[in-house]
C-alpha atoms as a PDB file:
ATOM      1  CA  UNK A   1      22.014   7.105   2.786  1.00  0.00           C
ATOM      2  CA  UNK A   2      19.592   6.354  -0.157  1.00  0.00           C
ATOM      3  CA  UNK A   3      16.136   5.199   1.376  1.00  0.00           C
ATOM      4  CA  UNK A   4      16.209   1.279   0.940  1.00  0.00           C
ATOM      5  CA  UNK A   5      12.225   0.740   2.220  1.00  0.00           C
ATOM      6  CA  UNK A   6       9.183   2.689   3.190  1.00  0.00           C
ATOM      7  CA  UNK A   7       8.957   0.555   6.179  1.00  0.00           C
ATOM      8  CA  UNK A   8      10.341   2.579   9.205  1.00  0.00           C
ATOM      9  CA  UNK A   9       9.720   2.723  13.306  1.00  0.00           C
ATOM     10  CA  UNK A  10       9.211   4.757  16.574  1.00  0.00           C
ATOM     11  CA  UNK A  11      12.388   4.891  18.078  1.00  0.00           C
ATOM     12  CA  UNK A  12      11.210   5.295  21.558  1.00  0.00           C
ATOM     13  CA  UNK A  13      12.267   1.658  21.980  1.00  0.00           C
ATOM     14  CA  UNK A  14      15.333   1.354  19.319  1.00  0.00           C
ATOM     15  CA  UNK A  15      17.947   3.109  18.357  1.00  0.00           C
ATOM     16  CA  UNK A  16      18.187   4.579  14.932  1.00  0.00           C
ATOM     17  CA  UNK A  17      21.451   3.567  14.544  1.00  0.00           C
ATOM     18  CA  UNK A  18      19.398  -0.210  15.108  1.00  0.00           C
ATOM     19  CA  UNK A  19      17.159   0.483  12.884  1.00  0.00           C
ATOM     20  CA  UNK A  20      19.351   1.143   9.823  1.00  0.00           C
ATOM     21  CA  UNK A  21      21.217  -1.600  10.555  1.00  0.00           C
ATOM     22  CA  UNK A  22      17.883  -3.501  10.234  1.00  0.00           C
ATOM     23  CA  UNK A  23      17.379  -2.341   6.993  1.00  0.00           C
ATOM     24  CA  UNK A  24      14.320   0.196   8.209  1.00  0.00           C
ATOM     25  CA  UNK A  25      14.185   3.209   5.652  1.00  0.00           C
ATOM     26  CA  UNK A  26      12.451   5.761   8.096  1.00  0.00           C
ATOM     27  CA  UNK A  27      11.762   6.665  11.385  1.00  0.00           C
ATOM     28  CA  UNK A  28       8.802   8.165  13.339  1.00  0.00           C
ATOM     29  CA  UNK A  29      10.190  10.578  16.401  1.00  0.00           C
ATOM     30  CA  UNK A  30       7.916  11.289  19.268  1.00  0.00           C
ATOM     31  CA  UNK A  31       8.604  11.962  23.417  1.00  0.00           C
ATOM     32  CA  UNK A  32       9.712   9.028  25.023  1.00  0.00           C
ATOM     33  CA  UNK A  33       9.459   6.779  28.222  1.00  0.00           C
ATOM     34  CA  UNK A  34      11.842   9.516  29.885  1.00  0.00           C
ATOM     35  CA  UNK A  35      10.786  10.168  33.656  1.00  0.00           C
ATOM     36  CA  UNK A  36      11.277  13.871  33.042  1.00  0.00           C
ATOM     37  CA  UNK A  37       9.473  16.427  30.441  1.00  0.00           C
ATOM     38  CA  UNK A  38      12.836  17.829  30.171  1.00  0.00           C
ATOM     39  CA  UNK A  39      14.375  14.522  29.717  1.00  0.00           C
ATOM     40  CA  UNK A  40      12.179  13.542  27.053  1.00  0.00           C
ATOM     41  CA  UNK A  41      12.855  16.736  25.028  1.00  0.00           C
ATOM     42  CA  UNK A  42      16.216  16.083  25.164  1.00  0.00           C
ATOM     43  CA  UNK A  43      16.043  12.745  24.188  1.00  0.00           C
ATOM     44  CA  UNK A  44      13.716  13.749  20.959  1.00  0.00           C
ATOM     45  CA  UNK A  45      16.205  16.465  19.702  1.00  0.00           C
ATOM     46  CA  UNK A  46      19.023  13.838  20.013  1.00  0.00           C
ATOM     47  CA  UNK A  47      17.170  11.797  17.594  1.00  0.00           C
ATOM     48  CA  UNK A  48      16.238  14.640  15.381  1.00  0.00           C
ATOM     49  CA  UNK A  49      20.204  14.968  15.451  1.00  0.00           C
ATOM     50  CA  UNK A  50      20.292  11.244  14.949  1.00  0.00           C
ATOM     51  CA  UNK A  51      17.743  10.936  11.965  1.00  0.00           C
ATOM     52  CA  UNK A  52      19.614  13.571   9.968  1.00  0.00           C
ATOM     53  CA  UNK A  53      23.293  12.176  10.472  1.00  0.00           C
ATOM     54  CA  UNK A  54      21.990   9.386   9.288  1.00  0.00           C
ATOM     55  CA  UNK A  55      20.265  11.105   6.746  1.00  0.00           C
ATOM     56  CA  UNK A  56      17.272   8.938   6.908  1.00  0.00           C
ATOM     57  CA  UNK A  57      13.795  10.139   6.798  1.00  0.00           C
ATOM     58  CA  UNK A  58      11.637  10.959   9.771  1.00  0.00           C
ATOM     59  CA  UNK A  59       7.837  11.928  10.547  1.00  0.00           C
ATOM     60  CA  UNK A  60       7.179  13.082  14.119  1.00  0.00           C
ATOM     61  CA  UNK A  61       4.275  12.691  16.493  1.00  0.00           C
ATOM     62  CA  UNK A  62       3.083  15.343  17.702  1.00  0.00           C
ATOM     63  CA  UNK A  63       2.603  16.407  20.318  1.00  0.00           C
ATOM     64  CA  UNK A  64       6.074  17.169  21.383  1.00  0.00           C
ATOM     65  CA  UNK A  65       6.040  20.771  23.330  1.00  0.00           C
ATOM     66  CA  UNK A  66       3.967  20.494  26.446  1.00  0.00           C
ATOM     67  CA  UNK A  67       2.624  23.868  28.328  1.00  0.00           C
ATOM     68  CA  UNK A  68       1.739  23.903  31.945  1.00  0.00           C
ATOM     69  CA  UNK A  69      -1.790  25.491  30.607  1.00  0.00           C
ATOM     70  CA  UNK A  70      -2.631  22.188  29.269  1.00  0.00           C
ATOM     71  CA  UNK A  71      -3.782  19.953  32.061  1.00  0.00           C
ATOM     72  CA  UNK A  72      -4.908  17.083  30.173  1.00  0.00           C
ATOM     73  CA  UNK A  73      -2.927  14.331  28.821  1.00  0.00           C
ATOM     74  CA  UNK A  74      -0.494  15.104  25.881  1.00  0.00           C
ATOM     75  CA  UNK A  75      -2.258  12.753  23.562  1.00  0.00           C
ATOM     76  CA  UNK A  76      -5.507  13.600  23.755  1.00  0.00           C
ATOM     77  CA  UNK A  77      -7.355  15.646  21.253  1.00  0.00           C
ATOM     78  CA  UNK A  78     -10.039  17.988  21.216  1.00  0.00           C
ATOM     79  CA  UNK A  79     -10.416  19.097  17.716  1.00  0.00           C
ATOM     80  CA  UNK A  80     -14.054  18.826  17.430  1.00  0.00           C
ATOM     81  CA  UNK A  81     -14.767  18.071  20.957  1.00  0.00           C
ATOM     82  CA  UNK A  82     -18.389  20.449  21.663  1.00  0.00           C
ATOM     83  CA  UNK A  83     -16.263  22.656  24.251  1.00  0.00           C
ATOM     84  CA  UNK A  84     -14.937  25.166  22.357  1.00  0.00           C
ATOM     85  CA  UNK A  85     -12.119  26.377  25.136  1.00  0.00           C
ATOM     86  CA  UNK A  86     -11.248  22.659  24.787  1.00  0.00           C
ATOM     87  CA  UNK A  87     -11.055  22.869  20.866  1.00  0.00           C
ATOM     88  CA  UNK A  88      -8.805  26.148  21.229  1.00  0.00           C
ATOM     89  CA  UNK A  89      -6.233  24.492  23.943  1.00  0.00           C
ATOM     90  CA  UNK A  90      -5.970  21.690  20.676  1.00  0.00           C
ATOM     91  CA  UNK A  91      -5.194  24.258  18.324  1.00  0.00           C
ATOM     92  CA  UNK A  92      -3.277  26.108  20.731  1.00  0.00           C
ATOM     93  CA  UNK A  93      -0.838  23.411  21.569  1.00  0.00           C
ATOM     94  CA  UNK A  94      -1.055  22.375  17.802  1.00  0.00           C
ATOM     95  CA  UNK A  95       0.304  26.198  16.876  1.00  0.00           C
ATOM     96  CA  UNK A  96       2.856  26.193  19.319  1.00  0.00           C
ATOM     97  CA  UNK A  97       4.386  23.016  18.634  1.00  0.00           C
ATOM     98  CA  UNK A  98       4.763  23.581  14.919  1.00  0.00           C
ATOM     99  CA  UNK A  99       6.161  26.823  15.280  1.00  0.00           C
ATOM    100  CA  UNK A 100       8.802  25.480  17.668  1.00  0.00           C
ATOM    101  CA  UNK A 101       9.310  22.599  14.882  1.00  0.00           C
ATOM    102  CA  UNK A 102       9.472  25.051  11.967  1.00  0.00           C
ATOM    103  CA  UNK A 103      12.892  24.368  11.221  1.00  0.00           C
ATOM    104  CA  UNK A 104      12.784  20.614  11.665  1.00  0.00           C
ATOM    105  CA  UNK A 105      12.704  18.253   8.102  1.00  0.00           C
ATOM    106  CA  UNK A 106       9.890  16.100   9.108  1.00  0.00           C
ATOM    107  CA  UNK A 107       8.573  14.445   5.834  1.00  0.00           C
ATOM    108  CA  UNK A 108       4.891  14.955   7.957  1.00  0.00           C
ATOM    109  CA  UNK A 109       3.301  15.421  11.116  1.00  0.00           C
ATOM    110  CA  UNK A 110       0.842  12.785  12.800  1.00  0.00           C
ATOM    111  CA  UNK A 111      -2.000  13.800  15.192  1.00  0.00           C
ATOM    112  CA  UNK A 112      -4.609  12.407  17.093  1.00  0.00           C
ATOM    113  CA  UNK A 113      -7.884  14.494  16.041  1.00  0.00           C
ATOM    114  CA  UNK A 114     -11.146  12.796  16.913  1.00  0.00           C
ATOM    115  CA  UNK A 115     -10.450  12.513  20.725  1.00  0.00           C
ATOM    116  CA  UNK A 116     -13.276  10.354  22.811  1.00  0.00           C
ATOM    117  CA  UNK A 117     -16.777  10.641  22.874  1.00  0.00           C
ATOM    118  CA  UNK A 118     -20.037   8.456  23.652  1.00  0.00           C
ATOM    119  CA  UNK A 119     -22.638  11.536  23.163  1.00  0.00           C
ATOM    120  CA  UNK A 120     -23.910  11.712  19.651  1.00  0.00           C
ATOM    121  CA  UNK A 121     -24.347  15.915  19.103  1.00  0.00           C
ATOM    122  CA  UNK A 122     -27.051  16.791  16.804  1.00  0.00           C
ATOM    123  CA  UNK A 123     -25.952  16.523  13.101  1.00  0.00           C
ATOM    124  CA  UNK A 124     -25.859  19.912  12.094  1.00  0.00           C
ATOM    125  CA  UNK A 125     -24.044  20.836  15.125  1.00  0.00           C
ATOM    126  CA  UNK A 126     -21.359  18.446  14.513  1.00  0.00           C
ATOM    127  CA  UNK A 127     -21.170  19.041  10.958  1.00  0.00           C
ATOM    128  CA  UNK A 128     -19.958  22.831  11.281  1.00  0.00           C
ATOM    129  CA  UNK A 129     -17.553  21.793  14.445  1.00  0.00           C
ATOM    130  CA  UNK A 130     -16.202  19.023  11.945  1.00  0.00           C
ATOM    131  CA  UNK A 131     -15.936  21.352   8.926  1.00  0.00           C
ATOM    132  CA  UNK A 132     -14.463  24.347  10.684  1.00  0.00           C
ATOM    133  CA  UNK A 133     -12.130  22.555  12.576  1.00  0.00           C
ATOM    134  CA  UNK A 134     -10.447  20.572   9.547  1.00  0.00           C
ATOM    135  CA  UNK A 135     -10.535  24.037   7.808  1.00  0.00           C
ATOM    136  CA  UNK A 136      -8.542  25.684  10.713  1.00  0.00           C
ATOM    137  CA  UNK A 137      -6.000  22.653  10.517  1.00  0.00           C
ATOM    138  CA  UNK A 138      -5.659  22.670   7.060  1.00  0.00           C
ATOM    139  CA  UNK A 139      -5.031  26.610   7.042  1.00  0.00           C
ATOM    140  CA  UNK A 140      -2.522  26.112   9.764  1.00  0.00           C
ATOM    141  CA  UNK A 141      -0.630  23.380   8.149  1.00  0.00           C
ATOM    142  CA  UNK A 142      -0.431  25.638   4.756  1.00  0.00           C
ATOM    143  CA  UNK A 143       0.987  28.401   7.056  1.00  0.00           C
ATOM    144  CA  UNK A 144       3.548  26.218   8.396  1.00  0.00           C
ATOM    145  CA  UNK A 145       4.327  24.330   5.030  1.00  0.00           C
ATOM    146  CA  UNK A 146       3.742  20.645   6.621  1.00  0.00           C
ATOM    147  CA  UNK A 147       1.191  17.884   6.106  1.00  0.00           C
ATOM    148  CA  UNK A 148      -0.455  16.769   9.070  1.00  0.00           C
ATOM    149  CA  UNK A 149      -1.437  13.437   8.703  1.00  0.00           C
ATOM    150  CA  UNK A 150      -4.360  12.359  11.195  1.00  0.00           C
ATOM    151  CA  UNK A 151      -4.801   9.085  12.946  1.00  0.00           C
ATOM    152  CA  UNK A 152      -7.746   7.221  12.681  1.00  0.00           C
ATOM    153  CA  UNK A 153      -9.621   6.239  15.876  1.00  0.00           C
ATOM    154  CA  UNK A 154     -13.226   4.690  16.450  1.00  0.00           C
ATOM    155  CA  UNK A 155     -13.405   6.520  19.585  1.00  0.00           C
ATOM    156  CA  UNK A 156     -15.680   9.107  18.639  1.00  0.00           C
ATOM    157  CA  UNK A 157     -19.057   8.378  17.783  1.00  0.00           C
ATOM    158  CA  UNK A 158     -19.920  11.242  15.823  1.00  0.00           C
ATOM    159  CA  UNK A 159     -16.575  10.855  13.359  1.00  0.00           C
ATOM    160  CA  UNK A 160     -15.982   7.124  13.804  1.00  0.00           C
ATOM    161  CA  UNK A 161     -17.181   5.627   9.718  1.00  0.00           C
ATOM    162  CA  UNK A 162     -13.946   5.158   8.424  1.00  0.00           C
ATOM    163  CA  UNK A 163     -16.023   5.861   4.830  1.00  0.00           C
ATOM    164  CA  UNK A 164     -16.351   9.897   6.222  1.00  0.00           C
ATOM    165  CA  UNK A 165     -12.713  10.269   7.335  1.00  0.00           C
ATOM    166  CA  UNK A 166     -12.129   8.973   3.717  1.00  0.00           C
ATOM    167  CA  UNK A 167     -14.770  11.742   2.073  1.00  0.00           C
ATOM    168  CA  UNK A 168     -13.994  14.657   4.425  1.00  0.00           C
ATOM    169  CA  UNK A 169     -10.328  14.546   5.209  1.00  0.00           C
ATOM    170  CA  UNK A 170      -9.041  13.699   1.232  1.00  0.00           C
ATOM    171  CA  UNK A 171     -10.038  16.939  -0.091  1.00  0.00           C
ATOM    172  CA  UNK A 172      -7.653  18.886   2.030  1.00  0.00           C
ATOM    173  CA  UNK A 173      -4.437  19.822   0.336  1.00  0.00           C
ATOM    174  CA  UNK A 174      -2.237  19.665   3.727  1.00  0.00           C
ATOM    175  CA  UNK A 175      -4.381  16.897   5.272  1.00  0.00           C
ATOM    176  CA  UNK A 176      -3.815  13.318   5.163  1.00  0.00           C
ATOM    177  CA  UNK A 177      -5.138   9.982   7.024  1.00  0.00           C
ATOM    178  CA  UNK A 178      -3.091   7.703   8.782  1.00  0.00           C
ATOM    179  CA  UNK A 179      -4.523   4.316   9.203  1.00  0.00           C
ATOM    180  CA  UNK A 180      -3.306   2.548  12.393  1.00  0.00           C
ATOM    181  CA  UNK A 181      -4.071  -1.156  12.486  1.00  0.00           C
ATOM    182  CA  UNK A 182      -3.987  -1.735  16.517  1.00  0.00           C
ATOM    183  CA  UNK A 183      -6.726   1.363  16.978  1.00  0.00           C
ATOM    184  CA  UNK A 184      -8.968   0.292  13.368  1.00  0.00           C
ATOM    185  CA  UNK A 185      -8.755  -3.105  15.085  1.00  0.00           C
ATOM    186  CA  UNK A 186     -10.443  -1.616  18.321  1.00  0.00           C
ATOM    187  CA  UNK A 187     -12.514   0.548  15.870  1.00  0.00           C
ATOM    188  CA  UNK A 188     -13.910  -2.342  13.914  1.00  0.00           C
ATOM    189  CA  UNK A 189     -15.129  -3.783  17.895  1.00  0.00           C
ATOM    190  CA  UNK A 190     -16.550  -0.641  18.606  1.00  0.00           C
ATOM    191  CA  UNK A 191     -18.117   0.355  15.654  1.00  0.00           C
ATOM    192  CA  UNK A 192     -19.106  -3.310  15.033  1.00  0.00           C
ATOM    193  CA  UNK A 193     -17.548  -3.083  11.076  1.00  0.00           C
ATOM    194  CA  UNK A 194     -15.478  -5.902   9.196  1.00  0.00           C
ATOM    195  CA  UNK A 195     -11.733  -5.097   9.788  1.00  0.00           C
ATOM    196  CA  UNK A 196      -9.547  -6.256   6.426  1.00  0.00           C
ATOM    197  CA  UNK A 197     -12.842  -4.704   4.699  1.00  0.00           C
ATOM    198  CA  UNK A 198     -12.231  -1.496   6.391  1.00  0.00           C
ATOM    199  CA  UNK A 199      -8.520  -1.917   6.260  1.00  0.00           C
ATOM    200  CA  UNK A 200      -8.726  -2.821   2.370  1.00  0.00           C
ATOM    201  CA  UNK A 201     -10.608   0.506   2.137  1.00  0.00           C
ATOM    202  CA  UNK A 202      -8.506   3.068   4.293  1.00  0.00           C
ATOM    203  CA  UNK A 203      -5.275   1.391   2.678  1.00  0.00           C
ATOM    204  CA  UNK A 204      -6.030   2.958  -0.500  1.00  0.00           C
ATOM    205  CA  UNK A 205      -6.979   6.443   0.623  1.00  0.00           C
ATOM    206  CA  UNK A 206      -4.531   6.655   3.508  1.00  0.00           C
ATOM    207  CA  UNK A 207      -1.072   8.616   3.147  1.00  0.00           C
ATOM    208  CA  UNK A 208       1.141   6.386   5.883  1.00  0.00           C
ATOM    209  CA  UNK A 209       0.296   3.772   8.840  1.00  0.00           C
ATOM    210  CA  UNK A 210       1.128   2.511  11.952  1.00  0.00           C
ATOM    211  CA  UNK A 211       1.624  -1.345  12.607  1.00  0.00           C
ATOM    212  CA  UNK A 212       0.907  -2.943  15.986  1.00  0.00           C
ATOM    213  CA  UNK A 213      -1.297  -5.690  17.221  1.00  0.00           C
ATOM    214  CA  UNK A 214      -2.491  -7.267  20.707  1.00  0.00           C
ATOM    215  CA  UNK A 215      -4.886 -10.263  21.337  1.00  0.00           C
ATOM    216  CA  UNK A 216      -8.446 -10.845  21.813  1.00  0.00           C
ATOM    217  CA  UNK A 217     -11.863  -9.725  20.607  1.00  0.00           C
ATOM    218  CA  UNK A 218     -12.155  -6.520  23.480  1.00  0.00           C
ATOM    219  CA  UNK A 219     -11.415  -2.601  23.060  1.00  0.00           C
ATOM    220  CA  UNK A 220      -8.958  -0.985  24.980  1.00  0.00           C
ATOM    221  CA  UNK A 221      -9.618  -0.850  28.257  1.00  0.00           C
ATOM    222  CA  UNK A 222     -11.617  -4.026  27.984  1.00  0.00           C
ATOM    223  CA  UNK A 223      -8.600  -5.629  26.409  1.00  0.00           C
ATOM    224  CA  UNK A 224      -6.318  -7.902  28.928  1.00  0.00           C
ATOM    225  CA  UNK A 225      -3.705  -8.069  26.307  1.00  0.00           C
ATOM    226  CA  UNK A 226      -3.951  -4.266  25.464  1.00  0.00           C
ATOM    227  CA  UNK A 227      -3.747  -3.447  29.230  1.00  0.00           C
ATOM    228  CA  UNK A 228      -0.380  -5.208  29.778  1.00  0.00           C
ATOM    229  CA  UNK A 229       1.464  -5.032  27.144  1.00  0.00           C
ATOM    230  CA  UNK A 230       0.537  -2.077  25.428  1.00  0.00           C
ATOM    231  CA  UNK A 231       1.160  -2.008  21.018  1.00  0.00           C
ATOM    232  CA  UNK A 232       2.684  -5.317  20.331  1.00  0.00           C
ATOM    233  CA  UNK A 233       4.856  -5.695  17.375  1.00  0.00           C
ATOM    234  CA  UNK A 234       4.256  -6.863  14.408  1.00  0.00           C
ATOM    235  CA  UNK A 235       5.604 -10.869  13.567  1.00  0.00           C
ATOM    236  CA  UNK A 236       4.706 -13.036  10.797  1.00  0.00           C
ATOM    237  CA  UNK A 237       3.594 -15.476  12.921  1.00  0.00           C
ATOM    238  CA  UNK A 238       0.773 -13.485  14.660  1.00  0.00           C
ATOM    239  CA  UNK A 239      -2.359 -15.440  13.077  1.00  0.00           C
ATOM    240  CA  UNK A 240      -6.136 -15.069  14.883  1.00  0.00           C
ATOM    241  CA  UNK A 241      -6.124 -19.057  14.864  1.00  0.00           C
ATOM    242  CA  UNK A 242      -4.309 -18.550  17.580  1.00  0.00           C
ATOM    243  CA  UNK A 243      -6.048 -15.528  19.745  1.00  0.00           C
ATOM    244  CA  UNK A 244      -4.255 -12.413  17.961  1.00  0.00           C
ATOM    245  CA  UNK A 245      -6.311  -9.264  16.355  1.00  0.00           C
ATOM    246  CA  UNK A 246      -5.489  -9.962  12.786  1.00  0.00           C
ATOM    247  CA  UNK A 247      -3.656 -12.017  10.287  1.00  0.00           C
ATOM    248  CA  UNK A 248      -0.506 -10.295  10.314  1.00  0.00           C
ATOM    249  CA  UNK A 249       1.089 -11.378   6.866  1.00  0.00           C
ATOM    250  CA  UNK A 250      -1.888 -10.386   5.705  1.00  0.00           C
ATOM    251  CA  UNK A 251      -2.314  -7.176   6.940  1.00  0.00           C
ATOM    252  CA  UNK A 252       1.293  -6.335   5.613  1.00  0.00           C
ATOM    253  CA  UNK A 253       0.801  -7.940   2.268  1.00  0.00           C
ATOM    254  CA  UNK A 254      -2.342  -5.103   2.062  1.00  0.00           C
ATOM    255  CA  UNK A 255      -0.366  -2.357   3.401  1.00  0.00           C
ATOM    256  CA  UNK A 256       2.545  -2.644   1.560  1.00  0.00           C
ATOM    257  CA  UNK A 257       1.519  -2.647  -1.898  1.00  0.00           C
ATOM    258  CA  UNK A 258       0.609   1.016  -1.211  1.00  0.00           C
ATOM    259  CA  UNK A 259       4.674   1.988  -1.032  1.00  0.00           C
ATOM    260  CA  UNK A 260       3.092   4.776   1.061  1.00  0.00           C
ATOM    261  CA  UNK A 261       5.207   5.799   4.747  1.00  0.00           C
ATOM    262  CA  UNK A 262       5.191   2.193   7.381  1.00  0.00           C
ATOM    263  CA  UNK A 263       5.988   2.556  10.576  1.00  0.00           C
ATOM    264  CA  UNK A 264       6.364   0.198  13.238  1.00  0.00           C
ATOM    265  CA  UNK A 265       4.848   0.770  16.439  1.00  0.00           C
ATOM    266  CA  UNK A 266       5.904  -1.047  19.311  1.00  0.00           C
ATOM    267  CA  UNK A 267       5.931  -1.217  23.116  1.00  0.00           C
ATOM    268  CA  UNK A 268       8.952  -3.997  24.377  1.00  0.00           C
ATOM    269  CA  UNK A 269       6.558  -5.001  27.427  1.00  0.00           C
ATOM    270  CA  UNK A 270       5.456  -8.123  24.668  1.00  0.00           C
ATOM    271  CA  UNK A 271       8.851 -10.279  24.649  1.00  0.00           C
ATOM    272  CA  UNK A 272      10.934  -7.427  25.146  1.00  0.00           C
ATOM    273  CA  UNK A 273      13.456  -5.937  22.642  1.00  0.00           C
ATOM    274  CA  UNK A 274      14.341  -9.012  21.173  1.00  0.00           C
ATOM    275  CA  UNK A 275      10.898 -10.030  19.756  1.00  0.00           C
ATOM    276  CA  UNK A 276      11.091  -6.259  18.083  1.00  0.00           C
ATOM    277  CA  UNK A 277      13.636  -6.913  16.227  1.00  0.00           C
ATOM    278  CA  UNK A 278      12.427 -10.577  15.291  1.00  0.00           C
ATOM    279  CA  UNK A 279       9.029  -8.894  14.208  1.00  0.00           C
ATOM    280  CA  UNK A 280      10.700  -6.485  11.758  1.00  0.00           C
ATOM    281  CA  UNK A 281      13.573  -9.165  11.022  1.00  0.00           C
ATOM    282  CA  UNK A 282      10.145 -11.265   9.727  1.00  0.00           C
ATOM    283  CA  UNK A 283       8.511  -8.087   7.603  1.00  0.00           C
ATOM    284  CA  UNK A 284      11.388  -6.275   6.197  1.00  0.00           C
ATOM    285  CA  UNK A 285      11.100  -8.524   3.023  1.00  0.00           C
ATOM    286  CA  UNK A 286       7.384  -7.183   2.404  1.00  0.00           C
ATOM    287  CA  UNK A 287       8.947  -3.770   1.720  1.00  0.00           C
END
């Protein structure tokens, strides 16, 4: 099938067969809510299967190989954490998944990079651990013959301006920024910055996005709405009037002038599947 829309979702929570019939022009394959590692692999190859029956275009999130040498949760990142065995388990993990992903046709590959961090290193310090390490990534990603598309987070003090992502990361060839609106939200708290100011700025000099929301004016794990129901999907009718992050038309109207990669990125705790599929129902039109 011809690709009708840029706007696409994870498919942890629909099927892609769903999803086309939605009129979504991508998807974004990850692990999913499978009790077992071996389950979940399974489950992600099927959809790789899926994706290119349907011949629609997918990213992956990475990452999706898990070692028994890493004993730290899948998603976290240690790129330019100041431990350097940390830092090589990062690029270790990195290098292994992508070689067992070589032959894969993922348009890109997103990863969280910036980890968490509340001590500020000395700047010259950081500076070389931050240059080296987006060297090394680029280098690898050449190798392999992929972009790697990063995700912003706020959760790092000493990489959280959304203006040095912007100057750092854009000069790399294989490198890219994703800007995720549920984490810039929780970035613009943390970092005490304007959000559709920072969102206005990272739309232009970003390379794809995530979508999600939640409620209320806390971060994370300070966050009721966060806690319990996880990424919320994007609807039409989420306006801060009424207690939610953002303007959601909005946000969408800013995003999608870009025609850059969209994808939707929901938990079903939040109304279950049904309010999914009347959040994209209400933002398919934008794309």
């Amino acid at each position: 099938m011809e690709s009708m829309t840029n706007l696409g979702i994870n498919v942890v929570n629909l099927e892609i067969e769903k999803a086309v019939q939605l009129g979504l022009g991508r998807v974004e394959l990850c692990l999913g809510k499978e009790k077992l590692y071996h389950d979940k692999l399974k489950k992600f190859y099927k959809m790789v299967n899926e994706a290119e029956k349907f011949n629609i275009p997918y990213s992956v999130h990475l990452p999706v190989y898990i070692e028994e040498w890493y004993p730290y949760d899948y998603f976290s990142a240690f790129f330019i954490d100041k431990n350097r065995e940390k830092r090589e388990l990062s690029f270790k993990l990195l290098e292994l998944n992508l070689e067992k992903l070589k032959d894969s046709n993922a348009e890109y590959f997103v990863l969280h990079f910036p980890g968490i961090c509340k001590e500020i290193y000395s700047g010259n310090e950081f500076e070389k651990i931050l240059s080296t390490s987006l060297d090394r990534l680029n280098d690898i990603a050449k190798n392999y013959g992929v972009k790697i598309y990063l995700e912003y987070f706020g959760s790092n003090k000493n990489f959280c301006d959304y203006r040095e992502w912007i100057s750092v990361i854009r000069k790399y060839e294989n490198l890219g920024i994703l800007t995720d609106t549920g984490h810039l939200y929780f970035a613009s708290i943390i970092c005490e910055f304007d959000f559709m100011e920072a969102l206005k700025v990272l739309t232009e000099n970003s390379d794809a996005f995530h979508i999600w929301s939640t409620k209320g004016d806390k971060a994370y794990c300070q966050c009721e709405s966060y806690k319990t129901f996880h990424h919320i999907a994007p609807h039409i009718g989420q306006n801060r009037n009424d207690g939610w992050a953002f303007d959601t038309e909005a946000v969408i109207k800013v995003i999608a002038k870009q025609k850059k990669p969209v994808i939707i990125e929901p938990s079903i705790v939040y109304g279950g599947s049904e309010y999914v599929i009347e959040g994209v129902q209400s933002i398919v039109k934008y794309f």
